[in-house]
C-alpha atoms as a PDB file:
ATOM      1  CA  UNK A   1      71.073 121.649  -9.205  1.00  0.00           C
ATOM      2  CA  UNK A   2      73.186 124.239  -7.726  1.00  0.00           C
ATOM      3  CA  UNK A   3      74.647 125.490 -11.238  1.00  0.00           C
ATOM      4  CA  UNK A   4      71.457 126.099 -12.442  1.00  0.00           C
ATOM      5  CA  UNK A   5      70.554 127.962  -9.572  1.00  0.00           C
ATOM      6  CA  UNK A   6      73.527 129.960  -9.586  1.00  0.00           C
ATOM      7  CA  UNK A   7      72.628 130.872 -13.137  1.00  0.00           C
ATOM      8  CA  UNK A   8      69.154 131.632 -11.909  1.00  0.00           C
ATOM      9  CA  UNK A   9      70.028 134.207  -9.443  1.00  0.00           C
ATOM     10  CA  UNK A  10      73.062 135.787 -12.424  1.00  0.00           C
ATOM     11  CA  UNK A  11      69.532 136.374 -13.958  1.00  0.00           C
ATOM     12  CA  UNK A  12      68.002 137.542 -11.346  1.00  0.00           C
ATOM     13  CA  UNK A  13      70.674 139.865 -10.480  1.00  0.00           C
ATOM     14  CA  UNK A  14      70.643 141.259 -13.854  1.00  0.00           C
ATOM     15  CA  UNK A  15      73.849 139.659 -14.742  1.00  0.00           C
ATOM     16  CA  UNK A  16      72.482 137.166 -17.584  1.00  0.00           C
ATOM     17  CA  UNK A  17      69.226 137.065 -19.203  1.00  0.00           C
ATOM     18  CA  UNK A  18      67.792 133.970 -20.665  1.00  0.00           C
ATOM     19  CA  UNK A  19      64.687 135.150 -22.151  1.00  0.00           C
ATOM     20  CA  UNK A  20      61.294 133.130 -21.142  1.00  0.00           C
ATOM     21  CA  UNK A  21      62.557 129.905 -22.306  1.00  0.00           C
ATOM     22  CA  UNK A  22      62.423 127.540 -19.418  1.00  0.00           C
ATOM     23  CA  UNK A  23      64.910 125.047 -21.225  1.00  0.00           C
ATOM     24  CA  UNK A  24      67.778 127.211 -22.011  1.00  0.00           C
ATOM     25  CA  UNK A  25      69.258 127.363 -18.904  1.00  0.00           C
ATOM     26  CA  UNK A  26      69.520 123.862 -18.061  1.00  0.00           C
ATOM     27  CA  UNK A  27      71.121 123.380 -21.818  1.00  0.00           C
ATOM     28  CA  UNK A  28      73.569 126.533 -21.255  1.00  0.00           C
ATOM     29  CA  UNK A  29      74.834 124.723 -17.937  1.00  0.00           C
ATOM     30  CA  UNK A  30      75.282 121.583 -19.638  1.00  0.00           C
ATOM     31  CA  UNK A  31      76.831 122.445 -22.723  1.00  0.00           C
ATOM     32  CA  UNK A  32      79.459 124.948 -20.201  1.00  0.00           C
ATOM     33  CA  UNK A  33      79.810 121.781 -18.332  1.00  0.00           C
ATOM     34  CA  UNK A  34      80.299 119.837 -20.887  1.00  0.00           C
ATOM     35  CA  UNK A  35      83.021 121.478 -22.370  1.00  0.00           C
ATOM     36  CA  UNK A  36      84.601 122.338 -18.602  1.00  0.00           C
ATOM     37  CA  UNK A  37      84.790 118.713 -18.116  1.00  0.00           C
ATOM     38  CA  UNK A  38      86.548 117.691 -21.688  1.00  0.00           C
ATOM     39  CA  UNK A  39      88.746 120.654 -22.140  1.00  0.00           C
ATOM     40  CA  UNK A  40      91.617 119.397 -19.839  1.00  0.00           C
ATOM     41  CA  UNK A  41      91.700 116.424 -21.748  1.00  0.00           C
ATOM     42  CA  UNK A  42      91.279 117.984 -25.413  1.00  0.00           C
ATOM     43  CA  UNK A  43      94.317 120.093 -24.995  1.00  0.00           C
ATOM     44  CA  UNK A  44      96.744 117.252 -23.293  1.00  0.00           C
ATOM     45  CA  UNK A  45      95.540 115.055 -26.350  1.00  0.00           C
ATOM     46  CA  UNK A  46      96.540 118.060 -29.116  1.00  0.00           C
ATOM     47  CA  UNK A  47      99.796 116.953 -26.986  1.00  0.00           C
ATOM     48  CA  UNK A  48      99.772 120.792 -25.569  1.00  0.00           C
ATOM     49  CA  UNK A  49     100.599 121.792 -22.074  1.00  0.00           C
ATOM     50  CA  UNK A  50      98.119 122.692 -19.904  1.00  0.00           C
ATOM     51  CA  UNK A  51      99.154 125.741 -18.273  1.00  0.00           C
ATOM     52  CA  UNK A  52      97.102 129.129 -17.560  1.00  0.00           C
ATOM     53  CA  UNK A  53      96.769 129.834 -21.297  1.00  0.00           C
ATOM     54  CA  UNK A  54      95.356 127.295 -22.120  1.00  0.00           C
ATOM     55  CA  UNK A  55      92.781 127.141 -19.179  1.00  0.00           C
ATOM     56  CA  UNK A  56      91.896 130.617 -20.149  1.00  0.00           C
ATOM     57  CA  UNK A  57      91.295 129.101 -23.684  1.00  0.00           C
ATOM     58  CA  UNK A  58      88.838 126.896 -22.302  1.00  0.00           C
ATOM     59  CA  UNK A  59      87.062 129.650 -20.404  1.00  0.00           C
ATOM     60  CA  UNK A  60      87.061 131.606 -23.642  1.00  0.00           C
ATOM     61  CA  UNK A  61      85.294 128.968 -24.946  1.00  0.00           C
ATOM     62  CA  UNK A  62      82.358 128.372 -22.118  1.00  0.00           C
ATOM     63  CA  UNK A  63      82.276 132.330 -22.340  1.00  0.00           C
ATOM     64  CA  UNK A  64      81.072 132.549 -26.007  1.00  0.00           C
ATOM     65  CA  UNK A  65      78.335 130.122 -25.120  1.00  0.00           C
ATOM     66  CA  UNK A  66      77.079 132.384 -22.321  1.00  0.00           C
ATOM     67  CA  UNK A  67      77.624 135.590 -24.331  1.00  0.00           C
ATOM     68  CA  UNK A  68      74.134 135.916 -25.586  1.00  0.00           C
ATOM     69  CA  UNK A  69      73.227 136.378 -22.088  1.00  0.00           C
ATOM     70  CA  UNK A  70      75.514 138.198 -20.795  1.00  0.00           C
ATOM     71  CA  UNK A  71      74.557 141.945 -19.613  1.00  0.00           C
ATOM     72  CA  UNK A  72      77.397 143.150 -18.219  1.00  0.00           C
ATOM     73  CA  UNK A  73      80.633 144.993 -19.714  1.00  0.00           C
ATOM     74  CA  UNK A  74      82.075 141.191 -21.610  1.00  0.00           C
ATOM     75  CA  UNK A  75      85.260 142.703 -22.169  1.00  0.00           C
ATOM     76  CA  UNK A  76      86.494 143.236 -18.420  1.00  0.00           C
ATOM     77  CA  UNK A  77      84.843 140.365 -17.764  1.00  0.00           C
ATOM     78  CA  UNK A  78      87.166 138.614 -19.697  1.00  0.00           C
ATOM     79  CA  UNK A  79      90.019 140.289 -18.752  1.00  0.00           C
ATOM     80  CA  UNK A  80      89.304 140.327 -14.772  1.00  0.00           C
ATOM     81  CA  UNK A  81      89.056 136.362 -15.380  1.00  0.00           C
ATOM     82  CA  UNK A  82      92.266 135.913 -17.097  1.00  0.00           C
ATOM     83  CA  UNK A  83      93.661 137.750 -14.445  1.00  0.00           C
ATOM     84  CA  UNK A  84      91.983 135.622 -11.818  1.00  0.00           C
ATOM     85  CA  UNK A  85      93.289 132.318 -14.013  1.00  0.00           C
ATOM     86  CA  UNK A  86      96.886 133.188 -14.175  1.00  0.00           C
ATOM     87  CA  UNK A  87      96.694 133.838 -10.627  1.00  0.00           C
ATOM     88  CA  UNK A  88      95.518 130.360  -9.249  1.00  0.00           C
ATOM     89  CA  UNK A  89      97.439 128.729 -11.859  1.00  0.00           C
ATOM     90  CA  UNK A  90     100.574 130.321 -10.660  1.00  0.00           C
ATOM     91  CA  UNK A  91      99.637 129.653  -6.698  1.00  0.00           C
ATOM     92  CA  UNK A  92      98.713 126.183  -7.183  1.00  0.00           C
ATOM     93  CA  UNK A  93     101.837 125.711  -9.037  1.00  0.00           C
ATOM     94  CA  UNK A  94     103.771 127.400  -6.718  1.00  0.00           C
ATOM     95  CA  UNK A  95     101.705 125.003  -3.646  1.00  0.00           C
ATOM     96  CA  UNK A  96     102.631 121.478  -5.928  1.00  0.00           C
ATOM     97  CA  UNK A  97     106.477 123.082  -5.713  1.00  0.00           C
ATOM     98  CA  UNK A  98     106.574 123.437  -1.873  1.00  0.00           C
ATOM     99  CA  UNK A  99     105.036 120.047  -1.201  1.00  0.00           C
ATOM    100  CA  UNK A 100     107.897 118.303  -3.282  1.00  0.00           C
ATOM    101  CA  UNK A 101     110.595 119.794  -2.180  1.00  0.00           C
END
């Protein structure tokens, strides 16, 4: 599928590196998938908000699953993606606002 071969060319790219083990990547895309998909929900059932913090807890979370693999610099990573979070957070907020009023 396209996420694995997204991850595939991270690799390729020097990005990521996921060994010689054929099966890892298709488990590391559905376990970040996996958790992508329920996060939403976990936090709105803790009966928190889900606002750019708490998506940027989620991605926290898928990013210590790919942190084995990881090659490049993890801490700007992070940081350039909270960034990037807040951001879209804030524009699609500010998008929902316009359309209702």
């Amino acid at each position: 599928n396209a996420i694995t071969e997204f991850f595939l060319k991270l690799a390729e790219c020097g990005v990521m590196d996921f060994g010689s083990d054929p099966n890892l990547v298709r488990s590391i895309v559905i376990a970040t998938w996996i958790i992508s998909d329920n996060w939403p929900n976990f936090v709105e059932f803790q009966g928190e908000e889900l606002d750019a913090e708490a998506i940027c807890q989620g991605y926290d979370m898928i990013l210590h699953v790919l942190g084995p693999y990881i090659k490049v610099d993890f801490g700007a990573l992070t940081e350039t993606s909270h960034a990037t979070i807040r951001t879209m957070v804030a524009r699609n907020f500010d998008e929902r606002l316009a359309r209702s009023g």
